[in-house]
N, C-alpha and C. Protein backbone atom coordinates (compact mmCIF):
# COMPACT_ATOMS: atom_id res chain seq x y z
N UNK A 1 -29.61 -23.10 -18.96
CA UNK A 1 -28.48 -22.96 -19.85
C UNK A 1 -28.93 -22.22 -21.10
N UNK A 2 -28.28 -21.24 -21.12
CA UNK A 2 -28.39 -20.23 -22.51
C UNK A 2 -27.19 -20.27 -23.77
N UNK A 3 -27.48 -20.36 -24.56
CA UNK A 3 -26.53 -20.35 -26.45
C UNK A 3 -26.00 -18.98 -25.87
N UNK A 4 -24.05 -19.17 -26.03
CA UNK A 4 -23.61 -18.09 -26.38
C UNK A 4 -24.01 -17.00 -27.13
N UNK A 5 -24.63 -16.06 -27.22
CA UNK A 5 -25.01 -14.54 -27.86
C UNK A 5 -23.46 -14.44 -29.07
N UNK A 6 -23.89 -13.85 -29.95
CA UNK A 6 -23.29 -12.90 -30.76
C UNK A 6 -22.18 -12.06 -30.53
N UNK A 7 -20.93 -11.41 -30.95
CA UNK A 7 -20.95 -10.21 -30.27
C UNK A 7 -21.64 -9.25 -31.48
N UNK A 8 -21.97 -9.14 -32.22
CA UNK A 8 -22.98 -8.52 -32.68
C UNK A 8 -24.51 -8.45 -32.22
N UNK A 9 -24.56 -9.18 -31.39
CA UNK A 9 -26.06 -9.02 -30.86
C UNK A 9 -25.73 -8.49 -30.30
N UNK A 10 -24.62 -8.02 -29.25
CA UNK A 10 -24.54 -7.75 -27.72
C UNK A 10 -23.97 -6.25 -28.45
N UNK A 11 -23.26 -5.76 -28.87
CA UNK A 11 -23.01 -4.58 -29.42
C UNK A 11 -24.18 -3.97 -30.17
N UNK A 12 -24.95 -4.49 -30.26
CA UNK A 12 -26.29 -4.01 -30.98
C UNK A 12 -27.11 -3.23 -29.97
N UNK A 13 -26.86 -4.14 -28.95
CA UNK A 13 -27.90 -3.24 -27.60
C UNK A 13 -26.65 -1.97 -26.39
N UNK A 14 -25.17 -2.75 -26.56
CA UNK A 14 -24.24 -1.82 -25.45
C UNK A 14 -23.39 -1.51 -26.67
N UNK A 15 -22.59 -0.06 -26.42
CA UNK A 15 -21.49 0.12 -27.26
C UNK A 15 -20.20 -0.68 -26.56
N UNK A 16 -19.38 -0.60 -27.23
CA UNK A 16 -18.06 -0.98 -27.16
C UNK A 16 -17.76 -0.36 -25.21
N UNK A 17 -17.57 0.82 -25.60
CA UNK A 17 -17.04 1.67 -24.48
C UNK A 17 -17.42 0.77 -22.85
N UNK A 18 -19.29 0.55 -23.43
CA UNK A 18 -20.35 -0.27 -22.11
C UNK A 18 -19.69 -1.20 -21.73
N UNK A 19 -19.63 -1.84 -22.74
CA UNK A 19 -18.85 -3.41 -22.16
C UNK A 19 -17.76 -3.53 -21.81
N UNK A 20 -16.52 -2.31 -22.35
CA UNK A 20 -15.55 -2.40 -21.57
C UNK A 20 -15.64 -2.07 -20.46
N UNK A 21 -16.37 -1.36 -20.24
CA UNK A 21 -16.62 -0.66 -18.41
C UNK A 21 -17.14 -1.71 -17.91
N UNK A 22 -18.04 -2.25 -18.30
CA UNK A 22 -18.93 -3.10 -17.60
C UNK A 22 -17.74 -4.55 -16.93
N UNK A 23 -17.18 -4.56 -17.91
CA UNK A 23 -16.04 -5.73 -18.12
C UNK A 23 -15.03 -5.21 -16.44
N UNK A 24 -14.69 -3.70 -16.56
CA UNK A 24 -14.21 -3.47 -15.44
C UNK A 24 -14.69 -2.99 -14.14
N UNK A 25 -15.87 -3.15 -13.95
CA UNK A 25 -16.45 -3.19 -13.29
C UNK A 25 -16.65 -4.50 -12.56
N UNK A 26 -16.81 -5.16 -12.87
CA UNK A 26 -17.24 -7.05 -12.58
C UNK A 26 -15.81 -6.96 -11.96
N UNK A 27 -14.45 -6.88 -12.37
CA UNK A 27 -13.24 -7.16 -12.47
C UNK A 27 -12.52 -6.10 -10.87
N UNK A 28 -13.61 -5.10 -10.69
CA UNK A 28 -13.12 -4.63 -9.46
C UNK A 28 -12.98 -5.32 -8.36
N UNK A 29 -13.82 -5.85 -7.93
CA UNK A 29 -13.92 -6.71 -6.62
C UNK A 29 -12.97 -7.39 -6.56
N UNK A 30 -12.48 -8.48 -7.14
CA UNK A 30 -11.70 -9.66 -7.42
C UNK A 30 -9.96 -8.53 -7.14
N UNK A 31 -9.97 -7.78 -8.21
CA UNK A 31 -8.53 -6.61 -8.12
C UNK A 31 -8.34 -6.33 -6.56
N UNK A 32 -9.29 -6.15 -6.31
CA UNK A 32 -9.12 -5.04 -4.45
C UNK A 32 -8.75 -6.53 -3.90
N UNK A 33 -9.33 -7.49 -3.93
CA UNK A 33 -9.45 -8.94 -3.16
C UNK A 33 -7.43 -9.49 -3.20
N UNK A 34 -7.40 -9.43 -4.38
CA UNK A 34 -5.93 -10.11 -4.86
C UNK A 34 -5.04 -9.14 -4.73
N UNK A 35 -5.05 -8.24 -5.05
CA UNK A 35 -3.98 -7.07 -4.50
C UNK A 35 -3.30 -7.34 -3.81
N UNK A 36 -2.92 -7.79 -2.36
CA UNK A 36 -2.32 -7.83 -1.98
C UNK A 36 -1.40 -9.22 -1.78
N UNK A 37 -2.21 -10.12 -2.67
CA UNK A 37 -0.93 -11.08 -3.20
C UNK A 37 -0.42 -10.96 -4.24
N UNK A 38 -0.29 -9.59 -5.39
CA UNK A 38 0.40 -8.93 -5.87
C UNK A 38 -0.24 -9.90 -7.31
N UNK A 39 -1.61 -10.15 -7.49
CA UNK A 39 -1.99 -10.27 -8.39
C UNK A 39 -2.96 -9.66 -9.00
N UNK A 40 -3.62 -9.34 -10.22
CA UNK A 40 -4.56 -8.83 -10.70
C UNK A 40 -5.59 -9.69 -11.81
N UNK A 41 -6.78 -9.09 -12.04
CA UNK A 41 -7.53 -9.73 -12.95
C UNK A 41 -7.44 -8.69 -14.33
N UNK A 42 -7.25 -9.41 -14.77
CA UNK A 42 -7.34 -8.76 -16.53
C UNK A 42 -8.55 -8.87 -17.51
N UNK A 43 -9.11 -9.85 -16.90
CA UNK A 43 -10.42 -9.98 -17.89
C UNK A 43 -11.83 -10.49 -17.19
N UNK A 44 -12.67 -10.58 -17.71
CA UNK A 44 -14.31 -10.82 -17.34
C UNK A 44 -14.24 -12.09 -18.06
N UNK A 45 -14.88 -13.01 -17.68
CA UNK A 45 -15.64 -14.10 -18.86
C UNK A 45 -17.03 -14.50 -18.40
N UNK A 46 -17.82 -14.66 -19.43
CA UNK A 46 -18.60 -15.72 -19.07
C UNK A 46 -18.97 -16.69 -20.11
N UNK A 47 -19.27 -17.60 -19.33
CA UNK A 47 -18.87 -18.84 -19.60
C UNK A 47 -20.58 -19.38 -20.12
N UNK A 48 -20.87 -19.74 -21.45
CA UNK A 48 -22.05 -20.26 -21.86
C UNK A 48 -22.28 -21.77 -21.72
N UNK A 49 -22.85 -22.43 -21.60
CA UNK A 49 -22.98 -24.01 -21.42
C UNK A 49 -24.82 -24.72 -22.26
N UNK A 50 -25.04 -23.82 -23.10
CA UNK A 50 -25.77 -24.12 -23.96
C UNK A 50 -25.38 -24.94 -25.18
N UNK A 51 -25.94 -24.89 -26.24
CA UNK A 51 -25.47 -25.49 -27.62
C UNK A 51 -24.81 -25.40 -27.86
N UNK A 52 -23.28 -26.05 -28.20
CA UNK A 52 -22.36 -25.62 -29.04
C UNK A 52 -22.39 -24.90 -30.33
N UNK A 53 -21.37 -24.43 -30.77
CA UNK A 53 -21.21 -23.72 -31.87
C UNK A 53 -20.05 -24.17 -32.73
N UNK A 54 -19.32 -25.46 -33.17
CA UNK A 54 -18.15 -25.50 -33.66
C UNK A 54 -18.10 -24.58 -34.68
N UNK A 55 -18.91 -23.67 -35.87
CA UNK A 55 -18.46 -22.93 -36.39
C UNK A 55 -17.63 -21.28 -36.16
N UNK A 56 -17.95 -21.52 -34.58
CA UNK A 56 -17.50 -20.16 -33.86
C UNK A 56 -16.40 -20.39 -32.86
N UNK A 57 -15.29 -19.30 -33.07
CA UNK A 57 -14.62 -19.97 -32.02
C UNK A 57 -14.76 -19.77 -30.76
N UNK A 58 -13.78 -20.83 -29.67
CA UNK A 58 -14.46 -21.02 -28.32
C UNK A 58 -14.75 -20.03 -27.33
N UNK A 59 -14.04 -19.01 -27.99
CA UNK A 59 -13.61 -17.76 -27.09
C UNK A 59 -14.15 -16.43 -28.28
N UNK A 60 -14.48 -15.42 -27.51
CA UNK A 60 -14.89 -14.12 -28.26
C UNK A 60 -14.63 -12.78 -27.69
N UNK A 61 -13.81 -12.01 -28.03
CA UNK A 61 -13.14 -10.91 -26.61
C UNK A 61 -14.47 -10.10 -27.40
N UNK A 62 -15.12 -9.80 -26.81
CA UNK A 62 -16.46 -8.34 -27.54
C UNK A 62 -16.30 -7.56 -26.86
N UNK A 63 -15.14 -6.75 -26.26
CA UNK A 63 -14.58 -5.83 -25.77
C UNK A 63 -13.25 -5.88 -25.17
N UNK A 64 -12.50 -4.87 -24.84
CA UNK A 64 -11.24 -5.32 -24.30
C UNK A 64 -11.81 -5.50 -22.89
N UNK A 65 -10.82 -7.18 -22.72
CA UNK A 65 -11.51 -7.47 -20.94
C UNK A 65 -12.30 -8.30 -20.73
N UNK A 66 -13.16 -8.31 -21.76
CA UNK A 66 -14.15 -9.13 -21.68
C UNK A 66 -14.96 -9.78 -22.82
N UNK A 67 -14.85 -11.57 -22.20
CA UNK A 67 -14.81 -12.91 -23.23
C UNK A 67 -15.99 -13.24 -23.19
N UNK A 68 -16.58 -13.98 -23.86
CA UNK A 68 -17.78 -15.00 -24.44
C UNK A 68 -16.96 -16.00 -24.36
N UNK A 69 -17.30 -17.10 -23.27
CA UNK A 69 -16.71 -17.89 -23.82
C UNK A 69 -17.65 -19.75 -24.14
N UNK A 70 -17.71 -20.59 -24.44
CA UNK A 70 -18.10 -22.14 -24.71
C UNK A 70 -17.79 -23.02 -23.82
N UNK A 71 -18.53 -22.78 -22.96
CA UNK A 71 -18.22 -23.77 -21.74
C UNK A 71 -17.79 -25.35 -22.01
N UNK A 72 -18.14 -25.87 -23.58
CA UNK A 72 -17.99 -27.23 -23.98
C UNK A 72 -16.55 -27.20 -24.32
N UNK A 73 -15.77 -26.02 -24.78
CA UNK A 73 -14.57 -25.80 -25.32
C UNK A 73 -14.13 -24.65 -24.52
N UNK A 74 -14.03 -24.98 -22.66
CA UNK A 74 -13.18 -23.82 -21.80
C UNK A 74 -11.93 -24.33 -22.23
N UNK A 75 -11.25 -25.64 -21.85
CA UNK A 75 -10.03 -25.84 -22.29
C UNK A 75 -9.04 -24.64 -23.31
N UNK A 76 -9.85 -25.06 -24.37
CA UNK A 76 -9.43 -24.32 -25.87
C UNK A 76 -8.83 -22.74 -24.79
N UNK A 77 -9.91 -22.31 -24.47
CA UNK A 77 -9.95 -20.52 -24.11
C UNK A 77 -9.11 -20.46 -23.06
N UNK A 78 -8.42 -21.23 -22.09
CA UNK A 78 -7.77 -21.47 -21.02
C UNK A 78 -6.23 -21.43 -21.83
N UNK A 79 -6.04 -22.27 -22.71
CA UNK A 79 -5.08 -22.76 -23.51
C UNK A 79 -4.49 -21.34 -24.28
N UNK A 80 -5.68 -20.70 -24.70
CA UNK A 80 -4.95 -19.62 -25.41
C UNK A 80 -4.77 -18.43 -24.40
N UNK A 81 -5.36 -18.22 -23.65
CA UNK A 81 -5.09 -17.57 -22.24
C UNK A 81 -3.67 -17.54 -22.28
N UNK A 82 -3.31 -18.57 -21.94
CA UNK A 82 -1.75 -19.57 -21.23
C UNK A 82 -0.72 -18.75 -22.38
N UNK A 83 -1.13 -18.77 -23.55
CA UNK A 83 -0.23 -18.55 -24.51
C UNK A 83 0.17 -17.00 -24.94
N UNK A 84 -1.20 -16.30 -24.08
CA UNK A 84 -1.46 -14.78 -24.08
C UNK A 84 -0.59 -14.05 -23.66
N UNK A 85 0.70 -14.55 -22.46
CA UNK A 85 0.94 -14.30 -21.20
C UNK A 85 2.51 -14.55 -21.45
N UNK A 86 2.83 -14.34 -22.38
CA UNK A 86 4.59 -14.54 -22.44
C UNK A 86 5.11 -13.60 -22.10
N UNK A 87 4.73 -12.17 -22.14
CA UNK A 87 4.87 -10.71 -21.35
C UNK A 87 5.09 -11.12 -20.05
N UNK A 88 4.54 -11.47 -19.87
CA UNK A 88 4.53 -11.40 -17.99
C UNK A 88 4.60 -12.43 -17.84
N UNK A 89 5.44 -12.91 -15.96
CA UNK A 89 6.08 -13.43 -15.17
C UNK A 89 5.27 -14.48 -14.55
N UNK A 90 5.15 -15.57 -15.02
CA UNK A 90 4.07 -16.71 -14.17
C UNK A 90 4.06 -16.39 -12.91
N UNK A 91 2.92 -16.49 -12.40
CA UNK A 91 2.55 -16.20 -10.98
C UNK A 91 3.54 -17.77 -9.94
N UNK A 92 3.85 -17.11 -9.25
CA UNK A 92 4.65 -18.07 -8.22
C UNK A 92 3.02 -18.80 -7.33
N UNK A 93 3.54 -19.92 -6.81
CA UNK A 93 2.99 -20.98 -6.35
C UNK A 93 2.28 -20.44 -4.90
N UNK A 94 3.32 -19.87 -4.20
CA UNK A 94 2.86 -18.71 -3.08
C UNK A 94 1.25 -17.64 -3.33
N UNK A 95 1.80 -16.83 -4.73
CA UNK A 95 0.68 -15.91 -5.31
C UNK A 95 -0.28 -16.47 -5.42
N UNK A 96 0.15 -17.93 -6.32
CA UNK A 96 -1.82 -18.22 -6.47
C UNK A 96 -2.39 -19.11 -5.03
N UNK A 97 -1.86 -19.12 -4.49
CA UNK A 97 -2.47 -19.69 -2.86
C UNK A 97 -2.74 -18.51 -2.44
N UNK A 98 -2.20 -17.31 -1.98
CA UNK A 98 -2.82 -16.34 -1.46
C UNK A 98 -3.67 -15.44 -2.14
N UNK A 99 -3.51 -15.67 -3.59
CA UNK A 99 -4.37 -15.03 -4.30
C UNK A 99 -5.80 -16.09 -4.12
N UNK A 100 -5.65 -16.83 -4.75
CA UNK A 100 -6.86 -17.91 -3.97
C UNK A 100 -8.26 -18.05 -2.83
N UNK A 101 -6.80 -17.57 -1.78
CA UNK A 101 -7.18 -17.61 -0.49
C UNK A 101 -8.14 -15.94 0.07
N UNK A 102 -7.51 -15.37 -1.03
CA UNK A 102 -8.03 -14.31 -0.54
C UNK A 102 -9.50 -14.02 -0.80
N UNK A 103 -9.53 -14.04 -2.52
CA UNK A 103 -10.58 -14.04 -2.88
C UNK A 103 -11.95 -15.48 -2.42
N UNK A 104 -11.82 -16.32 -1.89
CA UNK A 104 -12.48 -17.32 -1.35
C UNK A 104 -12.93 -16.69 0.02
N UNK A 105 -11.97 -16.30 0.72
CA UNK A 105 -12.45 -15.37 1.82
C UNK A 105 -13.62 -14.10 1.89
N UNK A 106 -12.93 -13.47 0.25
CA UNK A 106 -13.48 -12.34 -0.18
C UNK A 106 -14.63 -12.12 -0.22
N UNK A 107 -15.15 -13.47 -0.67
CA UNK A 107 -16.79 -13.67 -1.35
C UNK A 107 -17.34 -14.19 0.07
N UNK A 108 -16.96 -14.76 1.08
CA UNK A 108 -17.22 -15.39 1.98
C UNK A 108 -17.93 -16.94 2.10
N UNK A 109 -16.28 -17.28 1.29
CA UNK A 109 -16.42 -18.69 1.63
C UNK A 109 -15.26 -18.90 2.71
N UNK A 110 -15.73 -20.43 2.99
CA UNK A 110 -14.44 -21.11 4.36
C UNK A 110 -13.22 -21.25 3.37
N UNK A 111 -12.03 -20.43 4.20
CA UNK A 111 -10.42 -20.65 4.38
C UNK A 111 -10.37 -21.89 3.72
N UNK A 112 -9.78 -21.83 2.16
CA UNK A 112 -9.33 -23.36 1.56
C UNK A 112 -8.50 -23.80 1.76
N UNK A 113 -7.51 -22.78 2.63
CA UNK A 113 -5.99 -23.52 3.12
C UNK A 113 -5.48 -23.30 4.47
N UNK A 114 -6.26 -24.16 5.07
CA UNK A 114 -6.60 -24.28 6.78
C UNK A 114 -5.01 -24.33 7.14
C-alpha cells in the first residue's frame, strides 16, 4: 500500500496532455468491452489505500479523466461521481448487467450472470 502522490508530484514528472492520454488509454479496453451495451467509461481512477490525508480531498482529477483517489474515503468520490451526472440519463438496470457482463467476460473472468 502506497500514500496517494500529489498532483503536483505527478505533473512534475508527466505533462498534463500525458496523463490525459494515458487516462485514455487505460479507458480503451473497458469502452470497446461496454459498447455494445451502449455504455462508456469516462474516467481512470486509482484508488490509494495508504495513509490517509483528511487535509486533502478524497478525490483529485490531475487531468481530465483521470482521479487520485483515497481508498479510506471511496464513498465520498463515488458520491460526487453520482452528483456529476445530472447531464446524462441513468444507465437502465439491463445496461449495467450487460455492461457488467461484458466487461467480466472481457478480462476473462466466469459469466456473473449464468
Amino acid at each position: 500500500m502506497i500514500d496517494r502522490p500529489t498532483p503536483e508530484r505527478l505533473l512534475a514528472t508527466s505533462s498534463d496532455a500525458q496523463l490525459t492520454a494515458e487516462a485514455a488509454v487505460e479507458r480503451g479496453p473497458v469502452d470497446e468491452l461496454a459498447r455494445p451495451s451502449g455504455v462508456s467509461c469516462r474516467l481512470s481512477a486509482c484508488v490509494f489505500w495508504g495513509s490517509p490525508d483528511p487535509d486533502r480531498p478524497a478525490f483529485e482529477e490531475i487531468a481530465h479523466g483521470n482521479h487520485l483517489v483515497e481508498g479510506q474515503r471511496i464513498t465520498e468520490w463515488l458520491t460526487a461521481l453520482d452528483e456529476t451526472k445530472a447531464d446524462r440519463e441513468p444507465l437502465r438496470p439491463a445496461q449495467t448487467d450487460l455492461a457488467w457482463q461484458a466487461i467480466a467476460m472481457g478480462i476473462g473472468r466466469p459469466d456473473p450472470l449464468p
